[in-house]
PDB file of N, CA and C in Angstrom:
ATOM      1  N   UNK A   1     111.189  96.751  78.027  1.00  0.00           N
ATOM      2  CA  UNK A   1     111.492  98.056  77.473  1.00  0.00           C
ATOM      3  C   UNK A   1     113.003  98.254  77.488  1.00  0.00           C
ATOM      4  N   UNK A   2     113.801  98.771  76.396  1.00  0.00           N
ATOM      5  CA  UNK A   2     114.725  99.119  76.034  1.00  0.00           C
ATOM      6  C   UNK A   2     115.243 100.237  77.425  1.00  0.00           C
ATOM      7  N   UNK A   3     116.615 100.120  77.592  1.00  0.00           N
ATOM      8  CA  UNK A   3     116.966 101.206  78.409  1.00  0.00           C
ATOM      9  C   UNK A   3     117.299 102.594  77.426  1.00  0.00           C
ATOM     10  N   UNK A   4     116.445 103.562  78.610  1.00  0.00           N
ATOM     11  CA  UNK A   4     116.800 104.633  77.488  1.00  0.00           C
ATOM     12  C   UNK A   4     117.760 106.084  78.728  1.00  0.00           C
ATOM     13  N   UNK A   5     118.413 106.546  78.188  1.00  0.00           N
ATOM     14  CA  UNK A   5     119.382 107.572  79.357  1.00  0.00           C
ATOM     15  C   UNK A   5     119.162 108.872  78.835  1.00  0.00           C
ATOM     16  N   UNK A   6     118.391 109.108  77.693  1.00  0.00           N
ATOM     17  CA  UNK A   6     117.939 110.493  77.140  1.00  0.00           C
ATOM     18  C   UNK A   6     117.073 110.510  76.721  1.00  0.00           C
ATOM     19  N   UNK A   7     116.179 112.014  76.800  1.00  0.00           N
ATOM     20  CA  UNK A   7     115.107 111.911  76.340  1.00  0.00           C
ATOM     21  C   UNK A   7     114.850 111.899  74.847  1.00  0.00           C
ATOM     22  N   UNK A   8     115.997 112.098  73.959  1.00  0.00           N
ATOM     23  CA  UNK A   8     116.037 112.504  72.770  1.00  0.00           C
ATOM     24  C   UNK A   8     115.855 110.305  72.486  1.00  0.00           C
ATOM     25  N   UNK A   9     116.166 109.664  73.176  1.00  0.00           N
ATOM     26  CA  UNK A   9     116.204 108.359  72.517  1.00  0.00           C
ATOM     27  C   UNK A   9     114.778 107.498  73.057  1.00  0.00           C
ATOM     28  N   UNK A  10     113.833 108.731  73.481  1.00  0.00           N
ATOM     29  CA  UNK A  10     112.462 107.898  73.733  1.00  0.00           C
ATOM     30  C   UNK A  10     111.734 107.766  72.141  1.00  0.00           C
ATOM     31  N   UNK A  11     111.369 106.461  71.734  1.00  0.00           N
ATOM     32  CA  UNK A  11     111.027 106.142  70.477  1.00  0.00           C
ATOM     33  C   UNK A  11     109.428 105.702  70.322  1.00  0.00           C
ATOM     34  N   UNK A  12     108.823 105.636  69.699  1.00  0.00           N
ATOM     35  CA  UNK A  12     107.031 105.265  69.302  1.00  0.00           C
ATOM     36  C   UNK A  12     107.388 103.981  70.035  1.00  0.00           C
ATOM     37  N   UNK A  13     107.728 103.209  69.916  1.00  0.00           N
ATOM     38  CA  UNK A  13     107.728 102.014  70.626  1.00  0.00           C
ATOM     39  C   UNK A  13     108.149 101.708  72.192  1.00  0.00           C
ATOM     40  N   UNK A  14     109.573 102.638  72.783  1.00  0.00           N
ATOM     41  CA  UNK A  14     109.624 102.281  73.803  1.00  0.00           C
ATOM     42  C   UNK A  14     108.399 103.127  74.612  1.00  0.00           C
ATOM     43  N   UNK A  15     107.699 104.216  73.807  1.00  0.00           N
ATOM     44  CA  UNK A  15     106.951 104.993  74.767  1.00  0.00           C
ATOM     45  C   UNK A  15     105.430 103.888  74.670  1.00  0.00           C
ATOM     46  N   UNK A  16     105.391 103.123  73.431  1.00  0.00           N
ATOM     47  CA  UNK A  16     104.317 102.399  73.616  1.00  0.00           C
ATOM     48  C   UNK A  16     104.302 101.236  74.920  1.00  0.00           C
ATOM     49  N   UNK A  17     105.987 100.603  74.775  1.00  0.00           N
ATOM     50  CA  UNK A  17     105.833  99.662  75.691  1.00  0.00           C
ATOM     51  C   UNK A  17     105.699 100.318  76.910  1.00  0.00           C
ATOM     52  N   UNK A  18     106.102 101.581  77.559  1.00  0.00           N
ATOM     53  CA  UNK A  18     105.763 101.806  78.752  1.00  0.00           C
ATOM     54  C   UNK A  18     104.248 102.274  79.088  1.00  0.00           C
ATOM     55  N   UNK A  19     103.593 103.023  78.292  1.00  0.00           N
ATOM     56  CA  UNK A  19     102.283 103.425  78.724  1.00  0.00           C
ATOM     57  C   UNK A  19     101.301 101.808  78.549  1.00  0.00           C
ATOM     58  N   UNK A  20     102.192 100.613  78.226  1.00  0.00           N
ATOM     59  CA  UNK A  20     101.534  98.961  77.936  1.00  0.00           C
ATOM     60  C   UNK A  20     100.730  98.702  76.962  1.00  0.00           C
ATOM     61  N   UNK A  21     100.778 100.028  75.491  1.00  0.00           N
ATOM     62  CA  UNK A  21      99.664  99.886  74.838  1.00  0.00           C
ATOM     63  C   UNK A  21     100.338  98.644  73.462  1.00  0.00           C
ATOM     64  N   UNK A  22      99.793  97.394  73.816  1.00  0.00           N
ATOM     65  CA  UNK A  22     100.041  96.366  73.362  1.00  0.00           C
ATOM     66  C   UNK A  22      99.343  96.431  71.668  1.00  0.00           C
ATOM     67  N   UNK A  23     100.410  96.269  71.183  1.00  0.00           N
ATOM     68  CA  UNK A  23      99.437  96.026  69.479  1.00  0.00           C
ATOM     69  C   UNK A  23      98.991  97.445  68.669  1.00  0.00           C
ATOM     70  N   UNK A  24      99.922  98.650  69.006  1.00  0.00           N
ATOM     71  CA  UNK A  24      99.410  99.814  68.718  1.00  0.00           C
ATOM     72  C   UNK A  24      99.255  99.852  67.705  1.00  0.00           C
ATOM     73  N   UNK A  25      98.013 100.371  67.014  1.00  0.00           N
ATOM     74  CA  UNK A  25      97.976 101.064  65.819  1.00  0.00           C
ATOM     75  C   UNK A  25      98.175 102.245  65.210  1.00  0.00           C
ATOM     76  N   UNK A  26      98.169 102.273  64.006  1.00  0.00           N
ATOM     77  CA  UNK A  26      98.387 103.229  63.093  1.00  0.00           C
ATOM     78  C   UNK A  26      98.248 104.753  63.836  1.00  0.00           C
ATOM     79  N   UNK A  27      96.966 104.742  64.272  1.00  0.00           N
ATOM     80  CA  UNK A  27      96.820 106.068  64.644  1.00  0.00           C
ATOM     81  C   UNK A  27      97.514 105.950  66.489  1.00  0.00           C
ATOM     82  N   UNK A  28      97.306 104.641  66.881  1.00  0.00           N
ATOM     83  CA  UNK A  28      98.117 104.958  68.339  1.00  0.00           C
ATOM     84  C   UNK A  28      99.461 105.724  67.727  1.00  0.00           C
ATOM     85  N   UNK A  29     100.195 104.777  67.071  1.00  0.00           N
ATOM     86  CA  UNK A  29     101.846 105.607  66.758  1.00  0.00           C
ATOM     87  C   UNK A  29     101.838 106.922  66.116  1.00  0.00           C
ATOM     88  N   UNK A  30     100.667 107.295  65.631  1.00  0.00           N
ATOM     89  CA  UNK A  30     100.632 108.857  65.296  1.00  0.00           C
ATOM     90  C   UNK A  30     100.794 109.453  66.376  1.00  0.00           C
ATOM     91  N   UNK A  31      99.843 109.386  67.337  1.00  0.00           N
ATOM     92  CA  UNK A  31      99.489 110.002  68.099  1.00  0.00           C
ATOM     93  C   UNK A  31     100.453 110.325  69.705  1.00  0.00           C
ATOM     94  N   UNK A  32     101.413 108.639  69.379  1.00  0.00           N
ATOM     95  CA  UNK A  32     102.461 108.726  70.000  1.00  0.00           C
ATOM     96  C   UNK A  32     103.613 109.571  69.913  1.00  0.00           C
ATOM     97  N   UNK A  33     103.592 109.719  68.629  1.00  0.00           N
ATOM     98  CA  UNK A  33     104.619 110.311  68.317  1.00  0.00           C
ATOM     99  C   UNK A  33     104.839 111.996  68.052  1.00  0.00           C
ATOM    100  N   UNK A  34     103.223 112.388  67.602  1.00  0.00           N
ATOM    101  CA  UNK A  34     103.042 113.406  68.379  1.00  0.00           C
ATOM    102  C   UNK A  34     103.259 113.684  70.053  1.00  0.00           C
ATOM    103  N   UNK A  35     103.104 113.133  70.552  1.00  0.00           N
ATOM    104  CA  UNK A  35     103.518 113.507  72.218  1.00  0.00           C
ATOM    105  C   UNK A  35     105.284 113.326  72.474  1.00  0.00           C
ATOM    106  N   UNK A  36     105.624 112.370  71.586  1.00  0.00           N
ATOM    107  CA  UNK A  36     107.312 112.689  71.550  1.00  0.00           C
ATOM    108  C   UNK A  36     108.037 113.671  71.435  1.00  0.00           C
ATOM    109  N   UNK A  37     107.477 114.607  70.395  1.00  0.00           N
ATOM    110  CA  UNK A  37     107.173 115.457  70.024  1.00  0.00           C
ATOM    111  C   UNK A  37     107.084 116.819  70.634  1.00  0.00           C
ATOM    112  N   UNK A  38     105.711 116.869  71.459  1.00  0.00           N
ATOM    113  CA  UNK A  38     105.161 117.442  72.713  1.00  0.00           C
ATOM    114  C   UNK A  38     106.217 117.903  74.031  1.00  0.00           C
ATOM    115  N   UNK A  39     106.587 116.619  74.054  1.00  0.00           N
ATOM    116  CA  UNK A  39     106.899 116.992  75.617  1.00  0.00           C
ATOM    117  C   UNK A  39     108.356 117.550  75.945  1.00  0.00           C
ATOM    118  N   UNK A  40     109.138 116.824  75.220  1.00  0.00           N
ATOM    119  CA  UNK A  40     110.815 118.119  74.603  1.00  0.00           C
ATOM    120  C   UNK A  40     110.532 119.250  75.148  1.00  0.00           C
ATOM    121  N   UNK A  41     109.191 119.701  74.244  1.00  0.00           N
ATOM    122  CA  UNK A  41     109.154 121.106  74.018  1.00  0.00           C
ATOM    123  C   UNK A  41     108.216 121.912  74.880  1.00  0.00           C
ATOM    124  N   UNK A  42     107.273 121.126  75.734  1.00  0.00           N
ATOM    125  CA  UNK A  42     106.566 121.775  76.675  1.00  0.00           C
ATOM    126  C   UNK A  42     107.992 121.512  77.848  1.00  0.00           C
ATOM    127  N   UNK A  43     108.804 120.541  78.442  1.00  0.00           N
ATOM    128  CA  UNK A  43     110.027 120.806  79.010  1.00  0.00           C
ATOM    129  C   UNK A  43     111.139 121.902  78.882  1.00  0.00           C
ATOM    130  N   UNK A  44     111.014 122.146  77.783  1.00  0.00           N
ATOM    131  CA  UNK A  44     111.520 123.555  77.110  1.00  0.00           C
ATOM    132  C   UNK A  44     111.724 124.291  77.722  1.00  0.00           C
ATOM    133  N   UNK A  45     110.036 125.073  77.461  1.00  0.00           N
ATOM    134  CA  UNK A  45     109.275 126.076  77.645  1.00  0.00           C
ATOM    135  C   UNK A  45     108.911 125.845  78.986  1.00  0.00           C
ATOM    136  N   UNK A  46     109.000 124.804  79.738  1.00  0.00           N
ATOM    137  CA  UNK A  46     109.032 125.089  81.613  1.00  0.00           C
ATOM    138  C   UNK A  46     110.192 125.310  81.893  1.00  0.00           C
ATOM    139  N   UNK A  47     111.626 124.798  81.563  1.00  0.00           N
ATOM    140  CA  UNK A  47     112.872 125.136  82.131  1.00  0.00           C
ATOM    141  C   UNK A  47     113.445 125.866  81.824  1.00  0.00           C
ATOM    142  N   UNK A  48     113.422 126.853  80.620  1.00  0.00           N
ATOM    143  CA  UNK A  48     114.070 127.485  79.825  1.00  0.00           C
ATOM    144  C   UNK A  48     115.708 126.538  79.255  1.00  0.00           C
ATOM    145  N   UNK A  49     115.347 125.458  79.741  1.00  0.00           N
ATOM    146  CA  UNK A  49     116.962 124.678  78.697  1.00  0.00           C
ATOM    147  C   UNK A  49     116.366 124.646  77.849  1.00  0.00           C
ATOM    148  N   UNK A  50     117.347 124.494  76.916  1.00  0.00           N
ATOM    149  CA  UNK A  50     117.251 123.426  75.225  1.00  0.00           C
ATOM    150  C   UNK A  50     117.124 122.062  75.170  1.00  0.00           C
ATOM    151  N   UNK A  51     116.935 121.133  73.797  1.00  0.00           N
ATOM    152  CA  UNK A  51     116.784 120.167  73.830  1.00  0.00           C
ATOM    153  C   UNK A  51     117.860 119.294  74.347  1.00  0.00           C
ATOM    154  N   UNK A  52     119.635 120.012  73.979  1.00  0.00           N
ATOM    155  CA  UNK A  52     120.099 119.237  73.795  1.00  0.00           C
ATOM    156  C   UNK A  52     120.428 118.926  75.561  1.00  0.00           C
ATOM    157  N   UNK A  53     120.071 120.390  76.254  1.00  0.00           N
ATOM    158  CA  UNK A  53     120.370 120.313  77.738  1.00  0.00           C
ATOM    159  C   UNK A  53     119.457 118.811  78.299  1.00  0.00           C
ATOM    160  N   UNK A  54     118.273 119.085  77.657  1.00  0.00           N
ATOM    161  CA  UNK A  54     117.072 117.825  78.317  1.00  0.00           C
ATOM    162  C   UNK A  54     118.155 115.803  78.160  1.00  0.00           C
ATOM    163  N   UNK A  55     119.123 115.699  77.361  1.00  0.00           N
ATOM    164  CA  UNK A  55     119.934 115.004  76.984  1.00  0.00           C
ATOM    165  C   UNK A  55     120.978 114.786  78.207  1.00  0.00           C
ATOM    166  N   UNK A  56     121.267 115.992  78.933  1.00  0.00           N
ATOM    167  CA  UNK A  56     122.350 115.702  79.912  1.00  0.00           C
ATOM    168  C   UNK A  56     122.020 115.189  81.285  1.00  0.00           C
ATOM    169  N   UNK A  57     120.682 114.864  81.322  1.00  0.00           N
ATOM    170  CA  UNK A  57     120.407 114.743  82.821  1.00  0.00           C
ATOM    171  C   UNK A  57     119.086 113.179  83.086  1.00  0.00           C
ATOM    172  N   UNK A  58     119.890 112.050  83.285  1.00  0.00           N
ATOM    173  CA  UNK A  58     119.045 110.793  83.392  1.00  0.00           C
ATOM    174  C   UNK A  58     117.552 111.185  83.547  1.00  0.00           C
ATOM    175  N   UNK A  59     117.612 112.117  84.397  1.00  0.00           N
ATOM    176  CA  UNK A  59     116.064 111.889  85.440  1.00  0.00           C
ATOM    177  C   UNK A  59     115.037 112.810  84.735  1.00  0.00           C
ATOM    178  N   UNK A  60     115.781 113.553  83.643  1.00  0.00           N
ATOM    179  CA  UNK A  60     114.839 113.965  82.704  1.00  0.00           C
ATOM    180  C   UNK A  60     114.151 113.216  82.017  1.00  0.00           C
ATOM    181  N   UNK A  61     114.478 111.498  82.291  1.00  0.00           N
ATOM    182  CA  UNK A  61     113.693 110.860  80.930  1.00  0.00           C
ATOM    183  C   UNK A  61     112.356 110.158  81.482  1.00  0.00           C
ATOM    184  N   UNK A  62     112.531 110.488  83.133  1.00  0.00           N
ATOM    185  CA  UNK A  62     111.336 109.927  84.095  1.00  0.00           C
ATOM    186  C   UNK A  62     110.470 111.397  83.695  1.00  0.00           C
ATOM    187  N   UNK A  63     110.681 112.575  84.004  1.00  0.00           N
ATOM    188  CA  UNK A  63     110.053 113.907  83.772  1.00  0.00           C
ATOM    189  C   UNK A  63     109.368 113.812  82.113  1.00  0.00           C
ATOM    190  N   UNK A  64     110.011 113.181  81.173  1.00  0.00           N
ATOM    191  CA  UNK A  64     109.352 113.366  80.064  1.00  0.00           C
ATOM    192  C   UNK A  64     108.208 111.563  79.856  1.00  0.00           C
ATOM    193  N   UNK A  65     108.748 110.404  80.589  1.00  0.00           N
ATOM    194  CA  UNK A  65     108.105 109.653  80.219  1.00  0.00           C
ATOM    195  C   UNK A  65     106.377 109.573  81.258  1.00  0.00           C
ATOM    196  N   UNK A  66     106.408 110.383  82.551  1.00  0.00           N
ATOM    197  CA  UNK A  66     105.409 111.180  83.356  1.00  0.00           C
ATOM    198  C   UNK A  66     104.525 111.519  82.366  1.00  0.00           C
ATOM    199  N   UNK A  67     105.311 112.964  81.934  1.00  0.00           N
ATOM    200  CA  UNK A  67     104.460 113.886  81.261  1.00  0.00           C
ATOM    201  C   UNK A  67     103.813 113.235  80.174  1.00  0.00           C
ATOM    202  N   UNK A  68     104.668 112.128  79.099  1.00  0.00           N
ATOM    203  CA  UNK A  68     104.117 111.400  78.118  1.00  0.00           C
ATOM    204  C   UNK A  68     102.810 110.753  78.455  1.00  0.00           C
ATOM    205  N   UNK A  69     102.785 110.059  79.756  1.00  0.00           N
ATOM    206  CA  UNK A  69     101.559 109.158  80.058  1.00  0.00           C
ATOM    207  C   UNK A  69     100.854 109.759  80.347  1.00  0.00           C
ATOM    208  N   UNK A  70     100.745 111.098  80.947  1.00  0.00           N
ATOM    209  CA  UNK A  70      99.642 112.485  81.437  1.00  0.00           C
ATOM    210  C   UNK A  70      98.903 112.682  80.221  1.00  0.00           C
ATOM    211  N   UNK A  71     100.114 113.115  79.283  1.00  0.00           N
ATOM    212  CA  UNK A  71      99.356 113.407  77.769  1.00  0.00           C
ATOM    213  C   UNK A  71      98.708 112.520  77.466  1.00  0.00           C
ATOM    214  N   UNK A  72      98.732 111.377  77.052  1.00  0.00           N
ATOM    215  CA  UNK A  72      97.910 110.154  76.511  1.00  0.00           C
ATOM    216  C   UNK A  72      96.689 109.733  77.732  1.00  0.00           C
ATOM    217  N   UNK A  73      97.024 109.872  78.897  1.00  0.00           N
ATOM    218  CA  UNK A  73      95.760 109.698  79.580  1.00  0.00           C
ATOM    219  C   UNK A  73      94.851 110.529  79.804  1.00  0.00           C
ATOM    220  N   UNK A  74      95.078 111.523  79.471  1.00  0.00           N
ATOM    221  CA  UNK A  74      94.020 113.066  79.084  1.00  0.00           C
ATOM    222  C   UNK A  74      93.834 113.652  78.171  1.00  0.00           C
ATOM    223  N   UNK A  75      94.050 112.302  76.846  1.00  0.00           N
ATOM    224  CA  UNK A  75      94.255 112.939  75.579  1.00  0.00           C
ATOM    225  C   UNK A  75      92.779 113.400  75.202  1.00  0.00           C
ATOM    226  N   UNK A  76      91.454 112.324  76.304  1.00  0.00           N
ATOM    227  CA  UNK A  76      90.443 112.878  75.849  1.00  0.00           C
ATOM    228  C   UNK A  76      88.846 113.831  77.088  1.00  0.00           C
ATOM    229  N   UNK A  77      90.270 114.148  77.730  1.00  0.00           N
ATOM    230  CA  UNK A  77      89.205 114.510  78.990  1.00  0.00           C
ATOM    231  C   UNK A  77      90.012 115.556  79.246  1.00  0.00           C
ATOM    232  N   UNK A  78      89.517 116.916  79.750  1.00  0.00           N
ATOM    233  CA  UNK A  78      90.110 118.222  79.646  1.00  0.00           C
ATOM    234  C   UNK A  78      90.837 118.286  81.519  1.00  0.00           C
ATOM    235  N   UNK A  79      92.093 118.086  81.212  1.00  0.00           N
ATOM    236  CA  UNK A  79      92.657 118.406  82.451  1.00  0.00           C
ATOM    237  C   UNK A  79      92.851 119.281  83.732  1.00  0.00           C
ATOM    238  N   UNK A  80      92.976 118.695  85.096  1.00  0.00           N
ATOM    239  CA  UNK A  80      92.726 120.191  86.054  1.00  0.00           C
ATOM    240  C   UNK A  80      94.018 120.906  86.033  1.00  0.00           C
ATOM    241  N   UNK A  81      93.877 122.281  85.226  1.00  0.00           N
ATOM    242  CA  UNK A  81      95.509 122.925  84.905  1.00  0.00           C
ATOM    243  C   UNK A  81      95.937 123.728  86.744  1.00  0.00           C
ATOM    244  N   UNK A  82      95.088 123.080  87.276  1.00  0.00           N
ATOM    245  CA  UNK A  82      95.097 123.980  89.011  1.00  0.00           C
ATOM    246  C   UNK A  82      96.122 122.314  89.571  1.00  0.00           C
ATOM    247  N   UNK A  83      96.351 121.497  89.184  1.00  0.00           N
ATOM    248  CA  UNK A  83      96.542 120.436  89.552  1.00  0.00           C
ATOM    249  C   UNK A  83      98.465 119.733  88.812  1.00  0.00           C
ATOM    250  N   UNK A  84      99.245 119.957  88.949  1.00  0.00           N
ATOM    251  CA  UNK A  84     100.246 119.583  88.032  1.00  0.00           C
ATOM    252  C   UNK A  84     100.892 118.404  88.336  1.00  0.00           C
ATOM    253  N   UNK A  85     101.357 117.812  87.652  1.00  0.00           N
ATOM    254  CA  UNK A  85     101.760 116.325  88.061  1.00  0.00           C
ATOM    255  C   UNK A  85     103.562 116.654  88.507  1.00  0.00           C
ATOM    256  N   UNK A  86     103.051 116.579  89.910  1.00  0.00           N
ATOM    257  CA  UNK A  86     104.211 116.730  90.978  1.00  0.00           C
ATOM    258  C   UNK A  86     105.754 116.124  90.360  1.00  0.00           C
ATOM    259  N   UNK A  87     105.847 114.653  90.278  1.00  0.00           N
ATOM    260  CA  UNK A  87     107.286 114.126  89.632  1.00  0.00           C
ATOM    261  C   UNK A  87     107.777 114.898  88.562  1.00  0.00           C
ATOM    262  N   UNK A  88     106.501 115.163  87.596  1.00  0.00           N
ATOM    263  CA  UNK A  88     107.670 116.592  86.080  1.00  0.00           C
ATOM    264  C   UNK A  88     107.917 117.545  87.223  1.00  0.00           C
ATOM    265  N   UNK A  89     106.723 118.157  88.123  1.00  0.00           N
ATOM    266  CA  UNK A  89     107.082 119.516  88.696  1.00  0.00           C
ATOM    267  C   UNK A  89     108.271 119.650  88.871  1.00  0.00           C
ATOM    268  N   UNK A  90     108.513 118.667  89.968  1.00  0.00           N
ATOM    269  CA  UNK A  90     109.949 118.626  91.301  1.00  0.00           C
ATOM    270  C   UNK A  90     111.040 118.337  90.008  1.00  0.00           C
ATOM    271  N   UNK A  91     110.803 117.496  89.293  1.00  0.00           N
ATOM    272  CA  UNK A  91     112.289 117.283  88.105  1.00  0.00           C
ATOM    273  C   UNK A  91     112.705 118.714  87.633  1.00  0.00           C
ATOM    274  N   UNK A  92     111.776 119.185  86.760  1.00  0.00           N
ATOM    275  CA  UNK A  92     111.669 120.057  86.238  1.00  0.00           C
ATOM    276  C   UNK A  92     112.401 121.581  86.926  1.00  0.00           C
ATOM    277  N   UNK A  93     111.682 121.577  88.036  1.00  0.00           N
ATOM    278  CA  UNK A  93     111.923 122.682  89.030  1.00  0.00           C
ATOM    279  C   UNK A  93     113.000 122.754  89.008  1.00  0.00           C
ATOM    280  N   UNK A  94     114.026 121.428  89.354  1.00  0.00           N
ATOM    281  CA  UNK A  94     115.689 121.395  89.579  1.00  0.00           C
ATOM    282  C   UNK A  94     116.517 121.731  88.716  1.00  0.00           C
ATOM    283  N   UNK A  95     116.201 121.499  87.404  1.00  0.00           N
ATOM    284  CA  UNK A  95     116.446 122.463  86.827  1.00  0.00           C
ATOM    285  C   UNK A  95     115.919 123.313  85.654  1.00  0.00           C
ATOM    286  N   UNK A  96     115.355 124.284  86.101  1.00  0.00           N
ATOM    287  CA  UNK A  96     114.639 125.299  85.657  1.00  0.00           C
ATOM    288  C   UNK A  96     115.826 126.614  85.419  1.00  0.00           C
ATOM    289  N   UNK A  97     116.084 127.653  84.232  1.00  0.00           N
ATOM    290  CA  UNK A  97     116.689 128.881  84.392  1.00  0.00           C
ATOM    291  C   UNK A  97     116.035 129.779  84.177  1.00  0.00           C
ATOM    292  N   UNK A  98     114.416 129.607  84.525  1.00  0.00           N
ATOM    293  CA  UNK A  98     113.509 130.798  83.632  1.00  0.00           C
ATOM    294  C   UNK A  98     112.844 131.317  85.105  1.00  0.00           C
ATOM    295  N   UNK A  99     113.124 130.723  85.958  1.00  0.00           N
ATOM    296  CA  UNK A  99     112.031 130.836  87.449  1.00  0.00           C
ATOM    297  C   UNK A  99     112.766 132.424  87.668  1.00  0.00           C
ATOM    298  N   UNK A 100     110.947 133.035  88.460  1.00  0.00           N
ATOM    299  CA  UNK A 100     111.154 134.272  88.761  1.00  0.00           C
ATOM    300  C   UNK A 100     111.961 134.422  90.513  1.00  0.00           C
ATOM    301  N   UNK A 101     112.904 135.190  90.495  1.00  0.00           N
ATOM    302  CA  UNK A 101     113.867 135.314  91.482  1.00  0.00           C
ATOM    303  C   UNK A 101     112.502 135.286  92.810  1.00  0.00           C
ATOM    304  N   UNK A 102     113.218 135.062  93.853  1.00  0.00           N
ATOM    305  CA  UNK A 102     112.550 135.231  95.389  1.00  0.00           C
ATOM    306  C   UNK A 102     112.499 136.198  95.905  1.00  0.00           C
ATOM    307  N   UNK A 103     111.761 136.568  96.660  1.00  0.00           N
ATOM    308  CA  UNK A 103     111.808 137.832  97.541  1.00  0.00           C
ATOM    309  C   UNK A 103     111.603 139.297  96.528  1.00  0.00           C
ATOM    310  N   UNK A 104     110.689 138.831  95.073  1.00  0.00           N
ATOM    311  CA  UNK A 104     110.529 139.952  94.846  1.00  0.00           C
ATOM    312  C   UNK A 104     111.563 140.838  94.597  1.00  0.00           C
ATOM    313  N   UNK A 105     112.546 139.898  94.081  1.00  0.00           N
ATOM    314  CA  UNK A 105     113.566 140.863  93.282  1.00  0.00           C
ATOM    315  C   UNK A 105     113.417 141.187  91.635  1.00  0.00           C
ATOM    316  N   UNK A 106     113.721 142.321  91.231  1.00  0.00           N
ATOM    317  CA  UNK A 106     113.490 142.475  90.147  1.00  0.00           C
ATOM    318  C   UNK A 106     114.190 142.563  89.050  1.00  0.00           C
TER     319      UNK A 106
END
């Protein structure tokens, strides 16, 4: 697999070679590329950054290539949403600007 340092440069292929799906087809790379797609923007909408913020930070591309293999391995079995996959959490969390203040401040 290609080295990649942003998430904006994860491609149908390097995300194929990491989830190992050897020989993808037509509809694998659809479907891949829908989740390329996906996960930018569900990162988004958990951190309140932008895309181009998701670009400045290496360890965002472990947080989106996680979440990528979550998506494709539950693409057909309905997930426990009580359950979150800890490595996006903790990435994510660090930097987050949307989290509600502590102590019940308002």
């Amino acid at each position: 697999m290609m080295e990649i340092s942003k998430v904006s440069e994860i491609t149908v292929q390097a995300l194929a070679d990491y989830l190992r799906v050897s020989d993808p087809s037509d509809a694998d790379n659809t479907l891949l590329a829908a989740i390329i797609k996906a996960v930018p923007a569900y990162m988004c909408k958990y951190t309140g950054l932008s895309a181009a913020d998701l670009d400045k930070s290496p360890d965002f591309v472990i947080a989106a290539l996680a979440l990528a293999q979550d998506m494709y391995d539950n693409r057909t079995i309905y997930a426990d949403t009580n359950t979150p996959n800890l490595t996006v959490q903790s990435i994510l969390d660090m930097h987050s600007v949307n989290l509600l203040p502590s102590g019940g401040e308002q």
